[in-house]
Structure formats: C-alpha cells, structure tokens
Protein backbone atom coordinates (compact mmCIF):
# COMPACT_ATOMS: atom_id res chain seq x y z
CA UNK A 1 151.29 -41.19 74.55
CA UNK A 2 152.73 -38.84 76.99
CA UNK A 3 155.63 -39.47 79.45
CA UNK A 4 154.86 -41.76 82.26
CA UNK A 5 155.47 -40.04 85.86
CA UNK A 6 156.68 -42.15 88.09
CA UNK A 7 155.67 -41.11 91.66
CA UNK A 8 156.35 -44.29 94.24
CA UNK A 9 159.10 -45.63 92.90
CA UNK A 10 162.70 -44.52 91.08
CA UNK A 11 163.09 -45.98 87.35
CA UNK A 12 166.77 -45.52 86.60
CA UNK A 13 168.21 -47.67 82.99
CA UNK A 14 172.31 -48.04 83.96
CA UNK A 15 173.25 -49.33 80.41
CA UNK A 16 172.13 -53.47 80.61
CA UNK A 17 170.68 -53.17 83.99
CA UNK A 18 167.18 -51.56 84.99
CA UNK A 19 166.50 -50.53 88.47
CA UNK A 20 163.21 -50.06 89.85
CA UNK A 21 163.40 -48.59 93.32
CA UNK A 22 160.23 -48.85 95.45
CA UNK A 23 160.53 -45.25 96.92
CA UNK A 24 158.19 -45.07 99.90
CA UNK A 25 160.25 -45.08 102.71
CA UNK A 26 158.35 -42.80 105.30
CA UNK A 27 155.92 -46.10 105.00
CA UNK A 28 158.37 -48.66 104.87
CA UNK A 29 157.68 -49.32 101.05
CA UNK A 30 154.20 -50.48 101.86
CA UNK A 31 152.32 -51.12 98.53
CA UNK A 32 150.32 -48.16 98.75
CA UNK A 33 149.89 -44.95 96.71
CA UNK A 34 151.01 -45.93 93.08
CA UNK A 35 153.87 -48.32 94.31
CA UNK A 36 152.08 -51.01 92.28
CA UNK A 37 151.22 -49.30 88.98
CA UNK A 38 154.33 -48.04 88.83
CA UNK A 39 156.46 -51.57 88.84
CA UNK A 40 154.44 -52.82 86.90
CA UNK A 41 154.24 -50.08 84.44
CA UNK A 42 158.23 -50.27 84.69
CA UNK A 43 158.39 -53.98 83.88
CA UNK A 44 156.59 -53.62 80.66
CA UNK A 45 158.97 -50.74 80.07
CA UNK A 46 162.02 -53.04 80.46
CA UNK A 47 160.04 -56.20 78.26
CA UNK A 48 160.54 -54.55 75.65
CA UNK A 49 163.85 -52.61 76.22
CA UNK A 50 166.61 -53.62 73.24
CA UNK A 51 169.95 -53.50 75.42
CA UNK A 52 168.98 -54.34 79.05
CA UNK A 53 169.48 -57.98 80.39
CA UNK A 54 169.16 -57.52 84.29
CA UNK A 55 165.91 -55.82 85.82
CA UNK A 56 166.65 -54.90 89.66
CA UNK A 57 163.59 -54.41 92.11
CA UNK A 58 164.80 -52.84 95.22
CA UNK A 59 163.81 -50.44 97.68
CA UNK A 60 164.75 -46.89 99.43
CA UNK A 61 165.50 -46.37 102.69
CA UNK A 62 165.69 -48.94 105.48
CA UNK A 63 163.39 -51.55 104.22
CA UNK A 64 163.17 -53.65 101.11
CA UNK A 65 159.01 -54.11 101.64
CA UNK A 66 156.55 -53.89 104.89
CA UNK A 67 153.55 -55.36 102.29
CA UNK A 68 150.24 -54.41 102.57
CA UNK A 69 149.31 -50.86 103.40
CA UNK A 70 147.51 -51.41 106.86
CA UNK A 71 147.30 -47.48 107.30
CA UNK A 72 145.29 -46.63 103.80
CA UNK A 73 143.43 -50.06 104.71
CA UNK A 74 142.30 -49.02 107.69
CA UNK A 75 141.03 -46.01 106.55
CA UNK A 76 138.44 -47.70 103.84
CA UNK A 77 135.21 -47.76 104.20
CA UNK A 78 133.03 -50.74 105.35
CA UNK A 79 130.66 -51.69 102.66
CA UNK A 80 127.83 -53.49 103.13
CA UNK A 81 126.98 -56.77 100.62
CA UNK A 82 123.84 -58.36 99.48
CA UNK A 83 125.37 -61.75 99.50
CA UNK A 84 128.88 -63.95 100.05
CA UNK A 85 129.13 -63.75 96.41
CA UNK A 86 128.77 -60.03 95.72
CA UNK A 87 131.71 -59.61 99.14
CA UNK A 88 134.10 -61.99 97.52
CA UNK A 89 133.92 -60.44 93.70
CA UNK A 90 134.19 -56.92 95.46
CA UNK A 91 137.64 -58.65 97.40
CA UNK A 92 139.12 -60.16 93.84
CA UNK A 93 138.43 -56.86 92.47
CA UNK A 94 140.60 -54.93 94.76
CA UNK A 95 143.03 -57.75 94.41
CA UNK A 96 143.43 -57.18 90.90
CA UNK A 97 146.81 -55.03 90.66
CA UNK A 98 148.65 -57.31 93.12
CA UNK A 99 147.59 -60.21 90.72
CA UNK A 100 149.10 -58.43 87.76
CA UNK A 101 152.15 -57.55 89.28
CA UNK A 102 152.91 -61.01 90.79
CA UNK A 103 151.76 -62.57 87.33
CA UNK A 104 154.71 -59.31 85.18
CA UNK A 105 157.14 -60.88 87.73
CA UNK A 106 156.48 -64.38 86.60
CA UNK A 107 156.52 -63.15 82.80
CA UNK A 108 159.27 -60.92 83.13
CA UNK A 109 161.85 -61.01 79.73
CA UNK A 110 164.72 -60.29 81.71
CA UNK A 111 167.15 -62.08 84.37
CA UNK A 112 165.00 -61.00 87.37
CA UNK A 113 167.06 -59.80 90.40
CA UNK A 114 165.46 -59.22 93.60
CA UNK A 115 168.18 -56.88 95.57
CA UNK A 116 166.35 -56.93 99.51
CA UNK A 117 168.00 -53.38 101.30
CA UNK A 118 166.60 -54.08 104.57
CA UNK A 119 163.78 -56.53 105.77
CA UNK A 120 160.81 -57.69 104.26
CA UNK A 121 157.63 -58.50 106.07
CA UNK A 122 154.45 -59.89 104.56
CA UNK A 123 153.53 -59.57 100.82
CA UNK A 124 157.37 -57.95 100.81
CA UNK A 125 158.88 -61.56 102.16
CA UNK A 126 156.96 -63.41 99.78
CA UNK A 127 155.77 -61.88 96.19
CA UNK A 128 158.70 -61.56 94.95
CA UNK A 129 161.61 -64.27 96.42
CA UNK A 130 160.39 -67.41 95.12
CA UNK A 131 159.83 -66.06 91.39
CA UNK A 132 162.67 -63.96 90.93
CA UNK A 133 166.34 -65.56 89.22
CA UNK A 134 168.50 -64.40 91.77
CA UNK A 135 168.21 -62.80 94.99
CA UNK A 136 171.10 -60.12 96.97
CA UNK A 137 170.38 -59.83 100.32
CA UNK A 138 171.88 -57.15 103.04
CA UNK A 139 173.32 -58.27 106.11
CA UNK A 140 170.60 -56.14 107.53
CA UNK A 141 167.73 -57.78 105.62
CA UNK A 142 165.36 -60.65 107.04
CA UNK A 143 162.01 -62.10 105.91
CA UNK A 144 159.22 -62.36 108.04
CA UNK A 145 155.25 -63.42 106.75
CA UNK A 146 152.96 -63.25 109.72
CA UNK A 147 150.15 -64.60 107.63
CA UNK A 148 148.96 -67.44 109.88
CA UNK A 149 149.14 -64.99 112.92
CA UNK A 150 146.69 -62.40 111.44
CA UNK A 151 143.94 -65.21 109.85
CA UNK A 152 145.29 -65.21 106.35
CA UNK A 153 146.79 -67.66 104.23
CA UNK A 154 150.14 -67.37 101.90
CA UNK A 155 150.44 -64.71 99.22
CA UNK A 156 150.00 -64.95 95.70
CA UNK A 157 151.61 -68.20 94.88
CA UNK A 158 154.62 -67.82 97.79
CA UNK A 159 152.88 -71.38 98.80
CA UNK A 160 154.08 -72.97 95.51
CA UNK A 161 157.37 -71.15 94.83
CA UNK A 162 159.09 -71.30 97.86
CA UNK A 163 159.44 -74.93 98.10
CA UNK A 164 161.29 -74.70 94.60
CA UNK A 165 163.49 -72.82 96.72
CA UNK A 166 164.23 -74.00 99.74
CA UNK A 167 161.76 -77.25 100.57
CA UNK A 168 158.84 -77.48 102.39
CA UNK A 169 159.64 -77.44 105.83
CA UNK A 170 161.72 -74.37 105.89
CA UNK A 171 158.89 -73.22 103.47
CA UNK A 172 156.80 -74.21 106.92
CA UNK A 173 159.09 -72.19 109.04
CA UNK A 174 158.22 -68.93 106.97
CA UNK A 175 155.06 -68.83 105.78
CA UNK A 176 152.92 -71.46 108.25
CA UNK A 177 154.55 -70.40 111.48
CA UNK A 178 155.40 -66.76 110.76
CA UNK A 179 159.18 -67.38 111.88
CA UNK A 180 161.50 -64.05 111.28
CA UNK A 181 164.47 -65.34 109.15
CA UNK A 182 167.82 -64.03 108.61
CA UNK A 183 169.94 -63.04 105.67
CA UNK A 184 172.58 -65.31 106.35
CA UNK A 185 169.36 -67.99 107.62
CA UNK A 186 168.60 -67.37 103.75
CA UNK A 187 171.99 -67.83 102.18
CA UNK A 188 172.02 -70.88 104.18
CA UNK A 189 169.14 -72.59 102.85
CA UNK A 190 169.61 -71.07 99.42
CA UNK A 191 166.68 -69.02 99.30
CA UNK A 192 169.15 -66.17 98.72
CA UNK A 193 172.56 -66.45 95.92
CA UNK A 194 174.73 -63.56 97.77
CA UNK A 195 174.77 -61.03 101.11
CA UNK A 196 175.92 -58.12 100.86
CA UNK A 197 177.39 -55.46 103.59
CA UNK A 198 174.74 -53.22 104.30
CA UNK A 199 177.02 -49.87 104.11
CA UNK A 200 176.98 -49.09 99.71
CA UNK A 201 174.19 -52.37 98.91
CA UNK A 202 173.09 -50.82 96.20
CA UNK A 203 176.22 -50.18 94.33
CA UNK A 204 177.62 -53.36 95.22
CA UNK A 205 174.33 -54.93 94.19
CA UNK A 206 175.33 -52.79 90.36
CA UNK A 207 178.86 -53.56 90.30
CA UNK A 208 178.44 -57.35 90.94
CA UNK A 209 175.82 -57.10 88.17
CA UNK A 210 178.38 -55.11 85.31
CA UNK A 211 181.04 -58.19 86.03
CA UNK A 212 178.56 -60.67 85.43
CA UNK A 213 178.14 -58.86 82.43
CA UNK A 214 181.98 -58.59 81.43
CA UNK A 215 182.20 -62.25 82.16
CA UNK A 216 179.06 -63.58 80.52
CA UNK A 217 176.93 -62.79 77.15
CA UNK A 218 173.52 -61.11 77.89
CA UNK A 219 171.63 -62.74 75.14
CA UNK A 220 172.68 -66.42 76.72
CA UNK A 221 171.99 -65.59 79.96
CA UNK A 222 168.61 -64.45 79.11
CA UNK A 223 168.07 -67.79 77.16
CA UNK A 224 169.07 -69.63 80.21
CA UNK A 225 166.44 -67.78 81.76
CA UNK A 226 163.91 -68.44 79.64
CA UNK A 227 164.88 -72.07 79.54
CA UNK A 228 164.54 -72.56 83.25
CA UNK A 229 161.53 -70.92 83.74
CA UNK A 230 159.68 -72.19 80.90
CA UNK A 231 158.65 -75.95 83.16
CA UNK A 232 157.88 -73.64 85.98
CA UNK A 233 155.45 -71.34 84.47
CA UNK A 234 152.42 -73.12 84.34
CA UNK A 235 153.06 -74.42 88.14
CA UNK A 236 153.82 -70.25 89.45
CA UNK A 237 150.71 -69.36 87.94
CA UNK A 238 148.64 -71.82 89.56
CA UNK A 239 149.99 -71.20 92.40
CA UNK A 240 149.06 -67.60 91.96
CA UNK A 241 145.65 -68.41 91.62
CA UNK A 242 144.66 -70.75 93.74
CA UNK A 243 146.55 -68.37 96.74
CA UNK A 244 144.19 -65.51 95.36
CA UNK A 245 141.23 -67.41 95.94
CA UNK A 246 142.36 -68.96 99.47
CA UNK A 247 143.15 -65.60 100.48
CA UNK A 248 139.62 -63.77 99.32
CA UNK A 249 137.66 -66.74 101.27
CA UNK A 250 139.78 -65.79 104.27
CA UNK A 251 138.37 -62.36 103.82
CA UNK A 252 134.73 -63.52 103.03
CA UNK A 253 134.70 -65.33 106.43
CA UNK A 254 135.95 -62.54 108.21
CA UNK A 255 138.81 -64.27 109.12
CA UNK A 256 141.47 -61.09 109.74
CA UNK A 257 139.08 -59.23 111.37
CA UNK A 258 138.10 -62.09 114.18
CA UNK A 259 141.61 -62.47 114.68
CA UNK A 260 142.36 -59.35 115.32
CA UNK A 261 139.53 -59.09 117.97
CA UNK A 262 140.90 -62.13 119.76
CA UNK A 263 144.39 -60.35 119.48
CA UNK A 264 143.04 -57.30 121.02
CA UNK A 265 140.89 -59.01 124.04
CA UNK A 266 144.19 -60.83 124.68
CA UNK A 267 146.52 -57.82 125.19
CA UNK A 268 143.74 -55.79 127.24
CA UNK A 269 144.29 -58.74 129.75
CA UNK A 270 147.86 -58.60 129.20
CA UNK A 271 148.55 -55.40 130.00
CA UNK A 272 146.10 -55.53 133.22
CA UNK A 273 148.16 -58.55 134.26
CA UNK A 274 151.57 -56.95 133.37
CA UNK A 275 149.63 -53.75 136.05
CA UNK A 276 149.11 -55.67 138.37
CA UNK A 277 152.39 -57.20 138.77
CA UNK A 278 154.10 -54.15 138.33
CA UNK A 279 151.77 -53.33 141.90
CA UNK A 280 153.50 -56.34 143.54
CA UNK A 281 156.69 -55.79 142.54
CA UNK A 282 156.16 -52.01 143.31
CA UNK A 283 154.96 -52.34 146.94
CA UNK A 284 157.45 -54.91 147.63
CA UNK A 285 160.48 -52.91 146.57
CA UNK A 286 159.05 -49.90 147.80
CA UNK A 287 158.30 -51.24 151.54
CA UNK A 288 162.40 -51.51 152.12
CA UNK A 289 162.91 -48.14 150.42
CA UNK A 290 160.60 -47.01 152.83
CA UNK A 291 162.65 -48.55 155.90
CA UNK A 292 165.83 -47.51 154.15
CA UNK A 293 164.88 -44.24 154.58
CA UNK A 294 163.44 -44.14 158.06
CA UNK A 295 166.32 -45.89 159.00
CA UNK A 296 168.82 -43.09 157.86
CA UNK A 297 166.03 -40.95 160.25
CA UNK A 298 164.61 -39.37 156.57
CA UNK A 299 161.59 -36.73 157.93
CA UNK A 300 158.28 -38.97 157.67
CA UNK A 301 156.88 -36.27 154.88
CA UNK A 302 160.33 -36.46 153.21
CA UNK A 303 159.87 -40.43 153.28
CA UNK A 304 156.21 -40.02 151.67
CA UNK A 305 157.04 -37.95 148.94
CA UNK A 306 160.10 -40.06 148.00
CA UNK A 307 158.45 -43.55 148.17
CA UNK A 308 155.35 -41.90 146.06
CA UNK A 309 157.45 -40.48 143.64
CA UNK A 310 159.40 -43.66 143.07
CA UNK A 311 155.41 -45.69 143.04
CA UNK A 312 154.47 -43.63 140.11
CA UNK A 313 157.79 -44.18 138.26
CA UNK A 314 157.41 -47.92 138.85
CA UNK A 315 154.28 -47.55 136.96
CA UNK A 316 155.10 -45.61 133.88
C-alpha cells in the first residue's frame, strides 16, 4: 500500500507521543474536506504503533474545533425522498464517518489526550471531551454546543459521557442550554486536568507529556487506561448510538431547518425595531444639534447639511 497523504490535518510521531493536528484553520477546523478520514486514518496508525503511549488531538491556528462544516453544508444539494424511511437512511449514511471517528476515539490503544488551542463550538465541544483520558486546555479555550438553539439534540454520545465528567446539571448547562464555558469554568468542574498559557500551548502541552513519561512507565499507564475504560465501554457506545439516531430524527422532521426560519423571521423584526429606534433616538439628538447650531448663528444651508450628514451616520 502506498503512503497515506495527509491533507487536513498534521501527523507528527515525537518519540512516545503522537500528534494529530487538525489543520484547517482558514475554517476554524470545521470537519470538512478530509479532516475526518484523516484522524481517523491516524488513530489506526498509532493502534498499532510499538513505542508510542500518548496520542494528542489538537488543532492549528486559533481554534481547537468550530464542528460541523455549515459552509460545504450549505452548499449540498436538496434531495428529494420517496418516504421518511428512505430520508433518514440517506441522513445515517452521511453520518457514517463521524460515527467511526467518535467510536476510534472510544477504542483508541493509547492514553488519549485531548490538547483544546482555542475554543470549541459544537461537535468540537463535545466529540471528543467526555471520551478522551485527559484533557489540556488554553487559557484562551472555551466550549460552547448550541445544539438546543439550532433544533438538534447532543452529539454522538456527549449526552452520556459528560456526566461521567462533570454531573448532570453542569452537563445541562452545556449541552441543554447552549451556555459558553470557560477554561478555567472547566478546570473547575473537572471537565478539564490542566490550563495552559496560551503563548507556546503546544509545546507545553509536549513537555508536560515527556515528564509524565520520565516519571511514569508507558506500558502501566496504558494498562491503567485500559482498566478504566474497560466498565465504560459498553455505556460510550450506547451512548453513541442512541445520539445518532436522536439526531437523524431531528433531521427527518426538519427540525434545523424550521428553526432556522423562526431564527430568521425573528431578526428581520429585530433589525426593523433596532431602525426604528435608531429614528427616535436620531431625531431627538439631532433636533438640539440643530438649535446648537442656529444658536452659534450657523448659515441655515450650513445647518442642513450638517444635521443630514450626522442623520445618515446615526443610521449606518
């Protein structure tokens, strides 16, 4: 078999530690392109590796993950479906790489280590935190999943992990009500095992890595891994599957796509409203300019252009 070319994201083996590097940044690391193929190619890669104990999954560039790809999703076609049942297999289908890389995280050999750069937002905040065996944060990371807000449901098993993690009503906080959390928010509720300084992340996330590794054998930790993960397998995939099945009903009922309707009827009438105060305020503030000006005996033209200049730049 010939070499595998990675084109979305940088494989790099640093003697026990592999790093796999989304590297999409001009989209935020949005799962696009071959972002997916390529971790998950890497991950099998790193299975079966002899000397590595640690696989890192970070990102390039300012964020760690911005999820789904809206911009190559919007630019799909609209198919057109005989029944319910022919729409949802065609929505499982297209599911079917995010399944298999959530379900090589679960499996993974290796002491998982998620290292978040920057924030995470949607599948981003919550594929990988609640599977992976230890998570480094930067102090300019947060998590945010808007799923609620946008008609869909939790992703691919987040539902079921997280609480392991950090309980179920922060688990609310996150993925029912969409809050944004911080890294330190994370630390807090131990979600996340260290935050770093932003400035050098990466090799900080590496060095703190090689002095686990001067302190501690490989082949133990990676026992311990497999140890405490063993109990929790069944329970992650389950979770993966029910959340894949939740999530294609969502799209069977049209549920995004309603929501963002209603989203977009209620900003047309916000930004009319935010118009028409911007009038009121506009005329009020302009009315003393106005008498400001004839008061310091300002030419009545001169008074007309200024006040109408100043009306338009109220407006923009």
């Amino acid at each position: 078999m010939s070499t595998y070319q990675y084109s979305d994201i940088i494989f790099e083996i640093k003697g026990k530690i592999g790093v796999i590097k989304f590297n999409r940044a001009e989209s935020l690391n949005s799962f696009g392109g071959r972002l997916i193929i390529d971790t998950i190619h890497a991950l099998r890669v790193l299975n079966s590796h002899s000397d590595t104990v640690f696989t890192v999954i970070t990102g390039a560039g300012r964020f760690f993950s911005s999820g789904a790809d809206v911009q190559a999703m919007s630019n799909q076609v609209e198919s057109s479906y005989t029944s319910l049942a022919e729409k949802k297999l065609e929505i499982l289908n297209g599911m079917s790489g995010n399944i298999q890389l959530v379900r090589s995280l679960i499996d993974h050999r290796k002491v998982l280590v998620l290292a978040m750069n920057g924030p995470a937002v949607g599948g981003g905040a919550a594929w990988f935190q609640g599977v992976a065996d230890l998570v480094l944060a930067s102090t300019k990371c947060w998590l945010q999943c808007p799923f609620s807000a946008l008609g869909l449901v939790p992703e691919f098993g987040s539902a079921g992990n997280f609480p392991q993690n950090i309980g179920v009503h922060r688990t609310n906080e996150i993925l029912m009500l969409g809050c944004k959390v911080t890294a330190e928010e994370l630390l807090r509720w131990g979600m996340v095992n260290r935050v770093f300084k932003h400035e050098g992340f990466h090799n900080k996330v590496i060095r703190f890595l090689e002095e686990q590794l001067v302190v501690n054998d490989g082949q133990s930790m990676l026992e311990a891994k497999r140890l405490m993960n063993a109990p929790l397998r069944d329970k992650r995939l389950h979770s993966l599957y029910e959340a894949v099945d939740a999530v294609a009903e969502r799209f069977v009922e049209d549920a995004p796509v309603q929501r963002f309707a209603a989203k977009s009827r209620l900003l047309k009438g916000q930004c009319s409203l935010c118009i028409l105060l911007k009038l009121r305020i506009a005329h009020a503030e302009l009315r003393k300019v106005e008498q400001k000006l004839q008061n310091l005996k300002i030419q009545q033209r001169d008074r007309v252009e200024i006040v109408y200049g100043l009306f338009e730049l109220a407006l923009s």
